[in-house]
Each structure stands twice: as structure tokens, then as C-alpha cells.
PDB file of N, CA and C in Angstrom:
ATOM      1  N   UNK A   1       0.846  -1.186   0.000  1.00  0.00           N
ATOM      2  CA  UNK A   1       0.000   0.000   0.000  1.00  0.00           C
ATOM      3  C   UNK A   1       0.884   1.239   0.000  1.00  0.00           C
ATOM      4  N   UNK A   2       0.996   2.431  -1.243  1.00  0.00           N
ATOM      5  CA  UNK A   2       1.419   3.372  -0.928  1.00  0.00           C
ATOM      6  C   UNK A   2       0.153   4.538  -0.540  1.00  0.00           C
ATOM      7  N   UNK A   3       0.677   5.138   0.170  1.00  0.00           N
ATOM      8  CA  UNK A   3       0.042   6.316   0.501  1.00  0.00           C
ATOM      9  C   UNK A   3       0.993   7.857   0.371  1.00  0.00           C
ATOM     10  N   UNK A   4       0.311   8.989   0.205  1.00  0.00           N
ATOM     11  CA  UNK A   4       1.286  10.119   0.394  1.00  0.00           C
ATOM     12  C   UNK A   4       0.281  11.132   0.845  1.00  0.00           C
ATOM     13  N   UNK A   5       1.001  12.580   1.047  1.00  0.00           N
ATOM     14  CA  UNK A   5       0.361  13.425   1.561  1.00  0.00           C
ATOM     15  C   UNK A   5       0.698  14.784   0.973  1.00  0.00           C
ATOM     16  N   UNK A   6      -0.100  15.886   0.725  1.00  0.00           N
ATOM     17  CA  UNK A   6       0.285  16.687  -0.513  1.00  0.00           C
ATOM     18  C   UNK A   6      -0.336  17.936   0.414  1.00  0.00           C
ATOM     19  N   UNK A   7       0.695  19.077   0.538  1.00  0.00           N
ATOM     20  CA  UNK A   7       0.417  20.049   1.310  1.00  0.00           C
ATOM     21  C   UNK A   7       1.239  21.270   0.811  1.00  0.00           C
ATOM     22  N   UNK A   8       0.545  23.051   0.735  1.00  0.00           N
ATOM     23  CA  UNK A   8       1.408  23.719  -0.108  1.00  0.00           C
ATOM     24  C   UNK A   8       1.268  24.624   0.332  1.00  0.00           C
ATOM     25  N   UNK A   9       1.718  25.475   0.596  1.00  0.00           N
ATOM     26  CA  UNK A   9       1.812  27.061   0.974  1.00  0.00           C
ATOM     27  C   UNK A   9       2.551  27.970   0.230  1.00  0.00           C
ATOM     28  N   UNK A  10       1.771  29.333   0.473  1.00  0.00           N
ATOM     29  CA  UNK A  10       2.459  30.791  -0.804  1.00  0.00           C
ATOM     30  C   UNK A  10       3.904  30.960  -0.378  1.00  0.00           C
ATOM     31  N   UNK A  11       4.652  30.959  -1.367  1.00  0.00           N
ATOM     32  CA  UNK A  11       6.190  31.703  -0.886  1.00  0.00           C
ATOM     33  C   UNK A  11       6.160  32.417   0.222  1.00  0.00           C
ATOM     34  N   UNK A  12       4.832  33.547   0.172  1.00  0.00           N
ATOM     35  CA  UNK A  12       4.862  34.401   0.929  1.00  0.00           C
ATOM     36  C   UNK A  12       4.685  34.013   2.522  1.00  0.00           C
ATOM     37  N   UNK A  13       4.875  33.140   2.751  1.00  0.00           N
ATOM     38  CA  UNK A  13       3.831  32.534   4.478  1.00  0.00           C
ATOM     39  C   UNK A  13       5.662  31.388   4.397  1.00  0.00           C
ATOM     40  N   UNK A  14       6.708  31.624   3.674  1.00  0.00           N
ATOM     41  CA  UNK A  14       7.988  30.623   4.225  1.00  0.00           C
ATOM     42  C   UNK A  14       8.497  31.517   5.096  1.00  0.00           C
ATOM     43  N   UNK A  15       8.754  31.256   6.274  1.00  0.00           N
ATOM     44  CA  UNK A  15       9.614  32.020   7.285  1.00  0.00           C
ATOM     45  C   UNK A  15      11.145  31.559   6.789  1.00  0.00           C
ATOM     46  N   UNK A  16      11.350  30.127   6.879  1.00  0.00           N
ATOM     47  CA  UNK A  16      12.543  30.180   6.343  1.00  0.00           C
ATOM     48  C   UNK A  16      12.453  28.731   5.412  1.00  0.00           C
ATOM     49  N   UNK A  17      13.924  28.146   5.137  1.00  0.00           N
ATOM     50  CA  UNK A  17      13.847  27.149   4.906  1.00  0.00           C
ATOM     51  C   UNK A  17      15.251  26.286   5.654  1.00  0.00           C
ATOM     52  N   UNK A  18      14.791  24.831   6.271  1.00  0.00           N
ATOM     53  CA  UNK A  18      15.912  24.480   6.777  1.00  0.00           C
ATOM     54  C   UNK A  18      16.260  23.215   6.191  1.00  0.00           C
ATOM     55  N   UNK A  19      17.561  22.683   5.918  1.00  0.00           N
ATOM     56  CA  UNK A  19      17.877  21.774   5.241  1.00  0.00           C
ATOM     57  C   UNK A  19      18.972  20.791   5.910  1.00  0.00           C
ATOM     58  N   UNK A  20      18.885  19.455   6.297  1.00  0.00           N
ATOM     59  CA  UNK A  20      19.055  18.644   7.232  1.00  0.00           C
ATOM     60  C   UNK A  20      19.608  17.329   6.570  1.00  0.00           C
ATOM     61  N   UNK A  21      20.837  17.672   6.369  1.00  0.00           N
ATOM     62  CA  UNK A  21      21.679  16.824   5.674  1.00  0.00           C
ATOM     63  C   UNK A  21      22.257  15.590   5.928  1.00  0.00           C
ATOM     64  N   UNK A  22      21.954  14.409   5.680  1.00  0.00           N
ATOM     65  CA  UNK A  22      22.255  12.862   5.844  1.00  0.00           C
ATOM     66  C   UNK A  22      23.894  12.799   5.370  1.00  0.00           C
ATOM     67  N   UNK A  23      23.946  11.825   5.208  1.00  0.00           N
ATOM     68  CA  UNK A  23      25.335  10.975   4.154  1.00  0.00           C
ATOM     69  C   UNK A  23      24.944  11.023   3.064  1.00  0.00           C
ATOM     70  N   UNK A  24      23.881  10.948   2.675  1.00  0.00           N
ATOM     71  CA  UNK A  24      23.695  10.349   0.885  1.00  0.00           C
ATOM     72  C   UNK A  24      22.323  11.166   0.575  1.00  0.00           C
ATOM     73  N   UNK A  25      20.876  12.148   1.721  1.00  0.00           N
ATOM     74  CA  UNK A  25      19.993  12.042   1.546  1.00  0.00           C
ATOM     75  C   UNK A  25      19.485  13.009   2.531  1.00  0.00           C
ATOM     76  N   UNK A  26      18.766  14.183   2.349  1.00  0.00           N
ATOM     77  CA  UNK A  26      17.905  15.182   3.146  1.00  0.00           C
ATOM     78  C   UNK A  26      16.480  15.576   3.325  1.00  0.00           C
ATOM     79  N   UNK A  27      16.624  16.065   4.490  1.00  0.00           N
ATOM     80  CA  UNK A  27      15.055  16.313   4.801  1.00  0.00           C
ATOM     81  C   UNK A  27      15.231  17.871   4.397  1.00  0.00           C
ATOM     82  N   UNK A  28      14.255  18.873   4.063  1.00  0.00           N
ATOM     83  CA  UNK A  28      13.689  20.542   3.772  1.00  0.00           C
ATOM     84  C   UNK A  28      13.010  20.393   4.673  1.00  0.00           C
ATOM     85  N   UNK A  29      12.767  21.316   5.326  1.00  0.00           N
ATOM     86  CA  UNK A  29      11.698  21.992   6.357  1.00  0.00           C
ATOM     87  C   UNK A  29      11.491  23.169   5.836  1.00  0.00           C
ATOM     88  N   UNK A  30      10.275  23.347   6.015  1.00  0.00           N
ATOM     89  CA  UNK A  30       9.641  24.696   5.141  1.00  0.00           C
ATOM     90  C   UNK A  30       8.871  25.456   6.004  1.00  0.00           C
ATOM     91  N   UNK A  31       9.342  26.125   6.846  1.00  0.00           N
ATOM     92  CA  UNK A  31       8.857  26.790   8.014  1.00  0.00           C
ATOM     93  C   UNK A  31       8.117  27.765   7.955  1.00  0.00           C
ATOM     94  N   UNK A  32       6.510  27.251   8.384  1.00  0.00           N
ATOM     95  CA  UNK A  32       5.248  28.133   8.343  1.00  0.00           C
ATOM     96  C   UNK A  32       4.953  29.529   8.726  1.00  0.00           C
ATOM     97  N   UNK A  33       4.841  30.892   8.392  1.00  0.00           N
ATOM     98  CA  UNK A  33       4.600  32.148   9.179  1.00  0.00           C
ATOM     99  C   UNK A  33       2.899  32.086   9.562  1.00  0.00           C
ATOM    100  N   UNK A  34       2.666  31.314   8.626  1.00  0.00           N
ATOM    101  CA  UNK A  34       0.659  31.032   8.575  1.00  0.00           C
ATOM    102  C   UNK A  34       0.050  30.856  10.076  1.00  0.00           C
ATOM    103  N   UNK A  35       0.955  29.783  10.476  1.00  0.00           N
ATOM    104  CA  UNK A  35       0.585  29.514  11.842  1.00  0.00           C
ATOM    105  C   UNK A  35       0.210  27.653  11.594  1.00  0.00           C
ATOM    106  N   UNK A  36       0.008  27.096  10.495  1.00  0.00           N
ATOM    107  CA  UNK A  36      -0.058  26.135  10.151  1.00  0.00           C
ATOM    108  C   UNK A  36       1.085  25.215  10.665  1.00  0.00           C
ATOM    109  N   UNK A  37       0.978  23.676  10.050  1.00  0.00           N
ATOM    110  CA  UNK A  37       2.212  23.097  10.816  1.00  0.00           C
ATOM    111  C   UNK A  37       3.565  23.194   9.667  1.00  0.00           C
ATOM    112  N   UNK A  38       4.809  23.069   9.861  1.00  0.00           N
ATOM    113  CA  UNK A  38       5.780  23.151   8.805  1.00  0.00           C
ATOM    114  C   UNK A  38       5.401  21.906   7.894  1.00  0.00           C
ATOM    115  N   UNK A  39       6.296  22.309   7.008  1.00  0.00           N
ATOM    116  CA  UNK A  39       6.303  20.788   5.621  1.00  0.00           C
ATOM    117  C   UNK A  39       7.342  20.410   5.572  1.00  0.00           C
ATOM    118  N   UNK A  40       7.865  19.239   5.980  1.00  0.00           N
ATOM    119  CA  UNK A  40       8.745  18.279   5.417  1.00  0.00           C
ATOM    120  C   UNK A  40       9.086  17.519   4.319  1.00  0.00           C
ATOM    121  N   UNK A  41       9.891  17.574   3.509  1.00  0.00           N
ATOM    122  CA  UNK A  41      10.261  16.841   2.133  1.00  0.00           C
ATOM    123  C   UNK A  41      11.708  16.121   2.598  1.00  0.00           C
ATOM    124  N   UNK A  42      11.394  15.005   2.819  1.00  0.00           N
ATOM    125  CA  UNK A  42      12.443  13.625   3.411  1.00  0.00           C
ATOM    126  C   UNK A  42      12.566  12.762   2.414  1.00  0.00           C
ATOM    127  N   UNK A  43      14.232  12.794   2.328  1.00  0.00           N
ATOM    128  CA  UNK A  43      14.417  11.194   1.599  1.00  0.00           C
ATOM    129  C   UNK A  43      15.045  12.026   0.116  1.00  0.00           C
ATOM    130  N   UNK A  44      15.554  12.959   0.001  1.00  0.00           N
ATOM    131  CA  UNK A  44      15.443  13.667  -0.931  1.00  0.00           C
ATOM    132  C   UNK A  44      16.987  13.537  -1.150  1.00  0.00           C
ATOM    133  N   UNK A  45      17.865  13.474  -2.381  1.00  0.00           N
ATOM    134  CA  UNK A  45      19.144  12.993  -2.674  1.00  0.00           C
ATOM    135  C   UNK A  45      19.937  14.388  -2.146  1.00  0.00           C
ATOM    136  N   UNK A  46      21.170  14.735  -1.758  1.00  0.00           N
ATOM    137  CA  UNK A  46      21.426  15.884  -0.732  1.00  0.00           C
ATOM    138  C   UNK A  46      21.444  16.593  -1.877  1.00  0.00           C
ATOM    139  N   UNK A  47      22.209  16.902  -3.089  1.00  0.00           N
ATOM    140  CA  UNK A  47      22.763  17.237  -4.199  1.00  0.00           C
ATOM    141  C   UNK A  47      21.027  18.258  -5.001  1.00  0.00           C
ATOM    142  N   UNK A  48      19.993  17.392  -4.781  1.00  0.00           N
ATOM    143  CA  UNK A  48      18.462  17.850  -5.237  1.00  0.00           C
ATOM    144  C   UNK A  48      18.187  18.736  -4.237  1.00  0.00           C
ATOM    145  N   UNK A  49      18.121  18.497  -2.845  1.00  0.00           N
ATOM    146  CA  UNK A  49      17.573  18.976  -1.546  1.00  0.00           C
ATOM    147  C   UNK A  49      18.400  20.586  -1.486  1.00  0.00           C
ATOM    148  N   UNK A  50      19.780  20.933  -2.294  1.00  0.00           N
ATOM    149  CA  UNK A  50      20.760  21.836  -1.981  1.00  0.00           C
ATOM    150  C   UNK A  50      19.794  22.565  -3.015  1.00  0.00           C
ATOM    151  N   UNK A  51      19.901  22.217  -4.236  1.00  0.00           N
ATOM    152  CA  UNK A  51      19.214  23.082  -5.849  1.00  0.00           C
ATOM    153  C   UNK A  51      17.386  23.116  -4.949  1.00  0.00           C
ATOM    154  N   UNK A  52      17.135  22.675  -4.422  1.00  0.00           N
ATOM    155  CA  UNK A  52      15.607  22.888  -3.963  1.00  0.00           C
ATOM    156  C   UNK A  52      15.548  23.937  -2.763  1.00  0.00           C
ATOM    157  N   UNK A  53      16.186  24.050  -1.992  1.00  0.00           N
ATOM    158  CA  UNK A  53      16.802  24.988  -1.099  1.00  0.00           C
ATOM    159  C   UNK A  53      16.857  26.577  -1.700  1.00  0.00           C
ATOM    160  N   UNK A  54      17.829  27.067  -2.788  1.00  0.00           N
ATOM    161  CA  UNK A  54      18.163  27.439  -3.647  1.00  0.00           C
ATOM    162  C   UNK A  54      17.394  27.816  -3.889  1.00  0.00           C
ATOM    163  N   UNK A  55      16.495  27.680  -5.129  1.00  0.00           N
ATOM    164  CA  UNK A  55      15.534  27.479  -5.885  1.00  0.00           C
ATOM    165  C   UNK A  55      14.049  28.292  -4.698  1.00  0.00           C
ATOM    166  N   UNK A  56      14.056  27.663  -3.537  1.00  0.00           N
ATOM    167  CA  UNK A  56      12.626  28.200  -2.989  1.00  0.00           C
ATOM    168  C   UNK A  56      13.291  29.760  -2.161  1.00  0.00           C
ATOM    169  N   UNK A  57      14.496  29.861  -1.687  1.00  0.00           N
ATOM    170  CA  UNK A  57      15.069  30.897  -0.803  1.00  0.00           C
ATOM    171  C   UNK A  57      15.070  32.250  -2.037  1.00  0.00           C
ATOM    172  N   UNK A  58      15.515  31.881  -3.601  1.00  0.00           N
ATOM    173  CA  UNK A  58      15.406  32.721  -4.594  1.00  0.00           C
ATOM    174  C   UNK A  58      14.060  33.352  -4.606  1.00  0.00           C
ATOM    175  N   UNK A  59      12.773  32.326  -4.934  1.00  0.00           N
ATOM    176  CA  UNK A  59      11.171  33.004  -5.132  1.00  0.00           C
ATOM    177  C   UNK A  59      10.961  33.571  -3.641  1.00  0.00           C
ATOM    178  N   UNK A  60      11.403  32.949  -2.587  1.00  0.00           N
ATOM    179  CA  UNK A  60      11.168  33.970  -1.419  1.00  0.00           C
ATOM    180  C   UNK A  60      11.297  35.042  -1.440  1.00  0.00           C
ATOM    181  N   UNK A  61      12.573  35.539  -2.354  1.00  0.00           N
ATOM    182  CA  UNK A  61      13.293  36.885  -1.943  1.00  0.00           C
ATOM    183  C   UNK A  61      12.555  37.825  -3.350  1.00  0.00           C
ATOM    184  N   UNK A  62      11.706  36.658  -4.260  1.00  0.00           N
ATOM    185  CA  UNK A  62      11.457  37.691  -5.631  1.00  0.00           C
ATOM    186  C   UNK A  62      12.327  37.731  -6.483  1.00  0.00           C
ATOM    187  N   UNK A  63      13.117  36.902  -6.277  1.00  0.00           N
ATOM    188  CA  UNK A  63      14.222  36.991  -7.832  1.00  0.00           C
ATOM    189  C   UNK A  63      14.204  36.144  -8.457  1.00  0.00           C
ATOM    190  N   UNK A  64      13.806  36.152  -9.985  1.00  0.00           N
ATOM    191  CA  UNK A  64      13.630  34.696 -10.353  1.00  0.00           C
ATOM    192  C   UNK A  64      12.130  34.584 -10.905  1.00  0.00           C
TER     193      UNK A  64
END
């Protein structure tokens, strides 16, 4: 049985983003200003998790 869970919030509501680096594999934390709970993206190859990091801290700031 797979199951998943699909949850999204505006750039605008990321307080930050934190990135939690394994040996081979990372978790993102996507830290809520909403008041909602944070989002986790686990299991993620470190090398993807760094360019995804990147990538969401850029549309935070509006550049891009």
C-alpha cells in the first residue's frame, strides 16, 4: 500500500527554509509564518535537496 500526503503554501507565508543533511539524503523543512504546521520533504538525494533549497530561498526573496 502506498500512501502520500500533498500540502502547499504561498512563498509568501515561508519564514525560512531548513535543510538537514544525511550521508547520501535530506530532509527541507519549510517553516510556516501562517501559523499552520511546517512541511517536510524527506528522503530527498542531498545534491536535489541543496538546488531545492536554492531554488525556494530565490522566489522567497522575488528573484527569479
Amino acid at each position: 500500500l502506498i500512501a502520500s500526503n500533498e500540502s502547499t503554501i504561498p512563498y509568501g507565508q515561508v519564514a525560512q527554509v531548513n535543510l538537514h543533511k544525511g550521508l547520501m539524503r535530506s530532509t527541507l523543512e519549510l517553516v510556516n509564518t501562517g501559523g499552520a504546521q511546517n512541511i517536510k520533504v524527506q528522503n530527498i538525494p542531498n545534491a536535489e535537496a541543496q538546488q531545492a533549497k536554492a531554488l525556494i530561498e530565490q522566489k522567497m526573496s522575488g528573484v527569479g
